[in-house]
Each structure stands twice: as C-alpha cells, then as structure tokens.
Protein backbone atom coordinates (compact mmCIF):
# COMPACT_ATOMS: atom_id res chain seq x y z
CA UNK A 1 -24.01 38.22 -18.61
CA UNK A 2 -26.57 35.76 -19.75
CA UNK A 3 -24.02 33.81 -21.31
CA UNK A 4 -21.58 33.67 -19.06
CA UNK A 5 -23.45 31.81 -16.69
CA UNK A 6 -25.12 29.41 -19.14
CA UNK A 7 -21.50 28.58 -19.48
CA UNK A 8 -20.18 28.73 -15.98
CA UNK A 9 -23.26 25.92 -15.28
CA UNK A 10 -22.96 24.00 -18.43
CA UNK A 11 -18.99 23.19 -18.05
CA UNK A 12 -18.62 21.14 -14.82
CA UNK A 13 -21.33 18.27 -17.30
CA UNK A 14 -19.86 18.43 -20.27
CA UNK A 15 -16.53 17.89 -18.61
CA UNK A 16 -17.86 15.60 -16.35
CA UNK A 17 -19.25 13.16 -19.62
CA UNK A 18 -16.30 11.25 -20.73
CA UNK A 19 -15.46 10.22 -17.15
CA UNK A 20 -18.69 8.59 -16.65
CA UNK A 21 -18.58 7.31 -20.03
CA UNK A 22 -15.05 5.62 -18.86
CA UNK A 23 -16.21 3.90 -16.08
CA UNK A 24 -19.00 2.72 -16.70
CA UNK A 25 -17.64 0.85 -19.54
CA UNK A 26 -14.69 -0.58 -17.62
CA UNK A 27 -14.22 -1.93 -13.88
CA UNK A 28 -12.81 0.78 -12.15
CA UNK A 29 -9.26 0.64 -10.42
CA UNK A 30 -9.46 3.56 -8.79
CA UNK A 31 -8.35 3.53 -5.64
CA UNK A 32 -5.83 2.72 -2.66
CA UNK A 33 -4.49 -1.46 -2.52
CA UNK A 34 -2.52 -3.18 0.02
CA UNK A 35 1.04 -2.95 -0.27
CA UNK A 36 2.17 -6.54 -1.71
CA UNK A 37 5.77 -7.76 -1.57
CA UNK A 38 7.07 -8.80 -5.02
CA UNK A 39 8.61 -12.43 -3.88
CA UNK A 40 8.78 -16.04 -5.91
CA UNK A 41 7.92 -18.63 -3.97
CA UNK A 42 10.53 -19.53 -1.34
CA UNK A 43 11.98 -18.69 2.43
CA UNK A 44 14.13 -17.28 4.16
CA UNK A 45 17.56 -18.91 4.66
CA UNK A 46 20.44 -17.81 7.30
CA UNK A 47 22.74 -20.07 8.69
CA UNK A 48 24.50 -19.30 11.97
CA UNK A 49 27.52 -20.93 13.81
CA UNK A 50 26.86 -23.47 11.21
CA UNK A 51 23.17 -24.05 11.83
CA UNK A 52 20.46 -23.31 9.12
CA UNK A 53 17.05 -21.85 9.87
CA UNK A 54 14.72 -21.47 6.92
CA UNK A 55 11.20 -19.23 7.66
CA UNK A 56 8.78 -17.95 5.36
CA UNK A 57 9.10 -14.83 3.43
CA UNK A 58 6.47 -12.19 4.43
CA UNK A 59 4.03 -12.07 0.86
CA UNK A 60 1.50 -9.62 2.08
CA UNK A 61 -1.75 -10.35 0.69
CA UNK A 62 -0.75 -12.55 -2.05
CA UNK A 63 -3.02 -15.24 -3.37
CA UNK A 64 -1.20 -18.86 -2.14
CA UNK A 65 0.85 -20.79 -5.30
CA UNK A 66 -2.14 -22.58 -7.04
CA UNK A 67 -5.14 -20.48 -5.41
CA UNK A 68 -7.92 -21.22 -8.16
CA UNK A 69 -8.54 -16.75 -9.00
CA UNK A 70 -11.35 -16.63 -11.72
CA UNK A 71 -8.85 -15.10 -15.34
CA UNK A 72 -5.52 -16.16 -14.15
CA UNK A 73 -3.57 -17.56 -16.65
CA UNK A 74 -1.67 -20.72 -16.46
CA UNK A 75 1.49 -19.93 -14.33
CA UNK A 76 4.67 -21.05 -13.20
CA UNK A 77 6.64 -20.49 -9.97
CA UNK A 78 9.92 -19.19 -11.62
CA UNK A 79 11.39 -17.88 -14.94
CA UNK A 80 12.83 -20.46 -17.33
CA UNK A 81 16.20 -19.58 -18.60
CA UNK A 82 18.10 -20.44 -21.77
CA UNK A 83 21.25 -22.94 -20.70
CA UNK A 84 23.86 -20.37 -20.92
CA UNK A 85 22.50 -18.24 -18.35
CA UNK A 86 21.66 -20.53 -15.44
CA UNK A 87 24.71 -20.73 -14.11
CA UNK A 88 24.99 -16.95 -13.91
CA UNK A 89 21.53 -16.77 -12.35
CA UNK A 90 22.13 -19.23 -9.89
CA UNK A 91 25.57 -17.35 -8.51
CA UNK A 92 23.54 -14.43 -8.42
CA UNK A 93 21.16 -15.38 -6.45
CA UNK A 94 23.29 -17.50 -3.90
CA UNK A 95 24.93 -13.96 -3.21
CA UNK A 96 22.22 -12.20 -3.63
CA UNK A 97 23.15 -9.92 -0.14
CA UNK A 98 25.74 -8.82 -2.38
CA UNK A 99 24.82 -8.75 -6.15
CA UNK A 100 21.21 -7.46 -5.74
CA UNK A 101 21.31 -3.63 -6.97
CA UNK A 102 18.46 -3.26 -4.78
CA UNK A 103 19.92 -4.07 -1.46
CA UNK A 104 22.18 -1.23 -2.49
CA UNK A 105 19.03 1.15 -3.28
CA UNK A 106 18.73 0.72 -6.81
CA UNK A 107 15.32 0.38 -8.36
CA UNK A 108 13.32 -2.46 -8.91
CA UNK A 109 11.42 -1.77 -11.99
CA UNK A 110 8.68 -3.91 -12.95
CA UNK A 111 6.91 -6.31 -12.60
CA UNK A 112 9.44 -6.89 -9.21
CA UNK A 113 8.04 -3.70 -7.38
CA UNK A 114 4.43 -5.63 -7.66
CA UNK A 115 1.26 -3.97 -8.21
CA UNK A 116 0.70 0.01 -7.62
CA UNK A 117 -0.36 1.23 -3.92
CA UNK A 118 -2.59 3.45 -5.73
CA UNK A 119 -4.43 3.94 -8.72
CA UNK A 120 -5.91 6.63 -10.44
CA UNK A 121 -8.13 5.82 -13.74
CA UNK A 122 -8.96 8.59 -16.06
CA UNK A 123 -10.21 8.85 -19.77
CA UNK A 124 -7.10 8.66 -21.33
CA UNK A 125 -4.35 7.73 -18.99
CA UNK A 126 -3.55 5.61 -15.75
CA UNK A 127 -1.60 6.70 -13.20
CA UNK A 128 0.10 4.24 -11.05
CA UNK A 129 1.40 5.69 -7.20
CA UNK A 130 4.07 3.04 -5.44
CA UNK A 131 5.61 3.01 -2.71
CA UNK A 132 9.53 1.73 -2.32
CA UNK A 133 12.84 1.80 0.00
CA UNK A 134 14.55 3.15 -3.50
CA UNK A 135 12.34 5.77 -3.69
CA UNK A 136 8.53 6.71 -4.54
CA UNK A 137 7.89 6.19 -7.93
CA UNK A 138 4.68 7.11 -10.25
CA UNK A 139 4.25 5.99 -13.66
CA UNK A 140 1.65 7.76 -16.49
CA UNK A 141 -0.18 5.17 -18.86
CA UNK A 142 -2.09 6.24 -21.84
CA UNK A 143 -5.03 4.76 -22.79
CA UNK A 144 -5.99 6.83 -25.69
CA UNK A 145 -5.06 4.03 -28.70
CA UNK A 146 -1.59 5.26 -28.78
CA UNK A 147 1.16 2.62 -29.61
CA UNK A 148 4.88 2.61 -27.80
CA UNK A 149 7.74 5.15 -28.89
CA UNK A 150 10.15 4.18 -31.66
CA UNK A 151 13.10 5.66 -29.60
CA UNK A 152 11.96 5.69 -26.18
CA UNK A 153 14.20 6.19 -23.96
CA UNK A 154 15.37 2.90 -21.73
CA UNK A 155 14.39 2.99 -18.12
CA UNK A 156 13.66 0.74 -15.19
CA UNK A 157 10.06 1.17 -15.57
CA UNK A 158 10.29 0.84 -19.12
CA UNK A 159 7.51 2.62 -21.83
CA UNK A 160 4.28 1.84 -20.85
CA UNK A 161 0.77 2.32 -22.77
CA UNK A 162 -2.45 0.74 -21.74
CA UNK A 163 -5.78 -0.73 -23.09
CA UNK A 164 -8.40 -3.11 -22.11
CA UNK A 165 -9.44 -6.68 -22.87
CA UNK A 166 -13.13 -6.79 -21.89
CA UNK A 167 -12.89 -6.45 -18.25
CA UNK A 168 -8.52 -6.92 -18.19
CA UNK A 169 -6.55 -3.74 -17.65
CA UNK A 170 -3.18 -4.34 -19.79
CA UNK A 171 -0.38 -2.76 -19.52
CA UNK A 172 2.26 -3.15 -21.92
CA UNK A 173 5.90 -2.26 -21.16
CA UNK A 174 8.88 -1.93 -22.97
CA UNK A 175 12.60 -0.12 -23.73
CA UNK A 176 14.18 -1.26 -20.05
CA UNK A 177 17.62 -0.51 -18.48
CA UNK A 178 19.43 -3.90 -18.36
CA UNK A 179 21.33 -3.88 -15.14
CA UNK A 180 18.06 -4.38 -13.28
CA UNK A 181 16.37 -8.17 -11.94
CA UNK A 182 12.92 -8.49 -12.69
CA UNK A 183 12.82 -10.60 -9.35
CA UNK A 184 14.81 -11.87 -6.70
CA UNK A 185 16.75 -14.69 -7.05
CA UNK A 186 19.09 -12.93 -9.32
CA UNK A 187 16.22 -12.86 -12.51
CA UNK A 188 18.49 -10.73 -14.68
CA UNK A 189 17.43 -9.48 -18.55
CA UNK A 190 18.32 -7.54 -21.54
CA UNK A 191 17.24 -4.72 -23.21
CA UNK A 192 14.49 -7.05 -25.10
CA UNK A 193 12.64 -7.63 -22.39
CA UNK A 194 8.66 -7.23 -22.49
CA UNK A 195 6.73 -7.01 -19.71
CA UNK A 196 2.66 -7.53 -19.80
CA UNK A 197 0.66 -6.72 -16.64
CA UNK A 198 -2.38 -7.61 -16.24
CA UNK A 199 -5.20 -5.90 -13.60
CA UNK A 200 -8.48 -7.09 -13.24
CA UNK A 201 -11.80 -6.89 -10.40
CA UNK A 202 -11.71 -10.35 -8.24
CA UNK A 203 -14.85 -9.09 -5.91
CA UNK A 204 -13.65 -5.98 -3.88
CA UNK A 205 -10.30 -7.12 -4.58
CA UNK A 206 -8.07 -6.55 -7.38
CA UNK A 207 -5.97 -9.62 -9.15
CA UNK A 208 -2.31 -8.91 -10.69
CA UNK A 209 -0.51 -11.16 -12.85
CA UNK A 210 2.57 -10.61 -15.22
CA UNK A 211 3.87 -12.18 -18.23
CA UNK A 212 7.82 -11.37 -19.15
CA UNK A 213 9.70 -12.02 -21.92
CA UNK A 214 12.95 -12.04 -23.27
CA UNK A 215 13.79 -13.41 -26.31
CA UNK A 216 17.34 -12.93 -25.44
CA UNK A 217 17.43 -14.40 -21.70
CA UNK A 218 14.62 -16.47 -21.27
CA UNK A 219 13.68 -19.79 -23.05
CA UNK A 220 9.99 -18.81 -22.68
CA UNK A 221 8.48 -16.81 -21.97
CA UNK A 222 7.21 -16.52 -17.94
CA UNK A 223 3.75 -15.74 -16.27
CA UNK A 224 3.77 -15.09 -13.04
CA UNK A 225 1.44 -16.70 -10.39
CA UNK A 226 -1.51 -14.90 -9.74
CA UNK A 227 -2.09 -12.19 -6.78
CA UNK A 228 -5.15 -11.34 -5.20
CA UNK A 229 -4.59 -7.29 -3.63
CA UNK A 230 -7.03 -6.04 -1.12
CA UNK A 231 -8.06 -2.86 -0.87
CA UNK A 232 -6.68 -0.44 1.89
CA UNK A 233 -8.06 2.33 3.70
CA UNK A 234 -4.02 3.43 4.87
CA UNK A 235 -2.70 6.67 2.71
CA UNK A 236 0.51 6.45 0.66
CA UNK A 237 3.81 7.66 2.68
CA UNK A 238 6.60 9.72 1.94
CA UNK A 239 9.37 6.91 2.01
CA UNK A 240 12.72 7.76 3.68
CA UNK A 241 16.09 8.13 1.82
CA UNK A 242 17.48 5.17 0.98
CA UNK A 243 21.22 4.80 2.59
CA UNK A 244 22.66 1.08 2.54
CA UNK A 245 25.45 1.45 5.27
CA UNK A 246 25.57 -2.66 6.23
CA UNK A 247 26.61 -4.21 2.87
CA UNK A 248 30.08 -4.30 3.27
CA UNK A 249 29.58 -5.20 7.19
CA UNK A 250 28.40 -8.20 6.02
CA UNK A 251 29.94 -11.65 7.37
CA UNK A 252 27.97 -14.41 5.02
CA UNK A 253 25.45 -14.77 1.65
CA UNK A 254 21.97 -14.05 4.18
CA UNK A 255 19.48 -13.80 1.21
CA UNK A 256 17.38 -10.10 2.33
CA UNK A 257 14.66 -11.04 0.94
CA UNK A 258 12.83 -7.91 0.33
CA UNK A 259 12.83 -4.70 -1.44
C-alpha cells in the first residue's frame, strides 16, 4: 500500500518534467491566433456593365508589405516563375472564378491556408488546428530529431517534421499533391515542391513567414512577406460543408478572392 501511493504522488512530476524542460527552452506557441487570410498583395477586381471597381482584399491581421518585423527574411511580393510557365499562370489566374480548385472546395494546402488557428506545443510533436471552407484540417509535427519519410505518401499538406533555430519554429514540408496552388493568382507546382515555415514570438504576437520551392516550377526560390498574427481569445468552429452551387451560374472572370 505504501508503494502504491509513493507512486500515485510521484507520477503526475516525473511526467510533468520534460514539458517544463520544453518550454522553457523554446518560446512557446501554444495557444489560439487570429484567423489570417492567405492573400498576395493585390485587390479586388469586378467589372460591371462595363465599369471596373477595384477594393482591397480583406488580410486580417497581416503585417503591411514592407512592415520592418524583427527575423523576417528578405521577401518578395510574388513567386518568380521559370519562362515556360508564366503564361499558364497568368490564364490561371485571370480565370481564377473558374480554375481555382478551391472555389470548388478543394483544399488549399500550405503555406496558402496561412498560419494555424491553434497551436498545441508538446515535447515531441506540434499540432497545428485550422480552420477552412474545405474543411477543418489538423496536422501532427514531430519534433523528436526525426527526418522526412522516404515514401511518404503525397498530400496537400505534404510530410511535415519540425525543429528549432534558436528561438525559430521550422517546419519543413514535403511529398505534395500537384493539382493544388500554393496561392491565389493561379501559383501552381509539382510534386518537388518544398515548403519551409517559419514561426517565431514578435511580443504577444506571433510572426509567420514561408519560403517555397520548386526546382521544377519556380526560377527561385520564393519567401513570402512577413505576417504578424495576434492572439485570439475566440474558440475554433466546426466549419460547415462545403457545397459550391454558383460556379457554373457564373456570368464573367470576378476573381473570389478568398478561401
């Protein structure tokens, strides 16, 4: 009896160790964060009866094109593509009302869903909560010194494992679908893509920047401009079903401009 309860009191601390160990070696990212929409810089254009109206796309709470954030990396405002695909990407994204998988409810992947609503930072593994039109997502990421699969299997959110630079979060993702965009305006890739995202403290906020490449696609490889996430006090949501019923109602190329 004596030993049983040496052990029943003795359990919750040791278990309780490499936790505290964790985080206070490392910023911690635990929590709830604004929702962000994943947009390049731009507006929204609709012309009607001939007239065109352009108004700015809604970016949440991300940090203005050129905002000095303290570890941003150098950035630019939209992916660089080899000559052969420009044209492509450019029809794309003049139709993009009606070549945009996610209009129809496909998913976005990453890095175009943005950053996770909510995250949850544990020993070994990351977990990342979103929230999205196509459908709630989660993804796991190990932190335990692992590297990626040999024959992982490809998917929109690709194979992810984690580790951190000093006070960075990075998240390394590969093995994607390639029938996906990695952003609007019609930013298609292969199967080689390589996505790097990047999570750091800024204050009470968190900062979220990506780097992709494509060694197929992309003449270089593209960082992302920097965003600044607040955090949020508002609980994640069931999202509804996603039913697109007003594609083929549609009278013109109206960019939708969001996910």
């Amino acid at each position: 009896m004596k030993h049983f309860l040496a052990t029943t009191i003795l359990l919750p601390a040791v278990l309780s160790m490499p936790l505290a160990a964790e985080n206070s070696a490392h910023p911690d990212l635990s929590g709830i964060w604004s929702y962000v929409v994943a947009l390049p810089p731009g507006a929204v254009r609709k012309v009607v009866d001939g007239k065109t109206v352009v108004t700015s796309g809604d970016r949440g709470y991300a940090a203005p094109i050129g905002a000095a954030v303290a570890g941003a990396l150098p950035s630019a405002s939209a992916p660089a593509y080899k000559p052969e695909f420009k044209s492509k990407v450019q029809d794309l994204a003049a139709h993009e009302s009606k070549t945009d998988p996610v209009f129809y409810c496909g998913r976005p992947g990453i890095p175009r869903i943005g950053p996770p609503r909510k995250i949850v930072q544990m020993p070994n593994e990351t977990l990342f909560f979103y929230e999205d039109m196509s459908g709630d997502t989660y993804r796991i990421i190990p932190t335990d010194g692992r590297g990626h699969k040999a024959n992982a299997n490809p998917s929109y959110y690709g194979e992810s494992i984690g580790r951190w630079e000093g006070d960075v979060f990075v998240v390394d993702a590969k093995s994607f679908v390639d029938d996906s965009w990695f952003g609007e305006e019609g930013y298609i890739h292969s199967d080689a893509m390589h996505v790097v995202e990047r999570f750091w403290k800024v204050g009470n906020n968190m900062a979220y920047q990506v780097t992709v490449e494509d060694p197929k696609m992309l003449a270089t490889p593209w960082t992302t401009p920097v965003r600044v996430v607040k955090p949020s006090t508002e609980p994640l949501e069931e999202s509804p079903t996603c039913r697109e019923a007003d594609g083929s109602l549609l009278l013109n190329n109206d960019h939708h401009v969001q996910r």
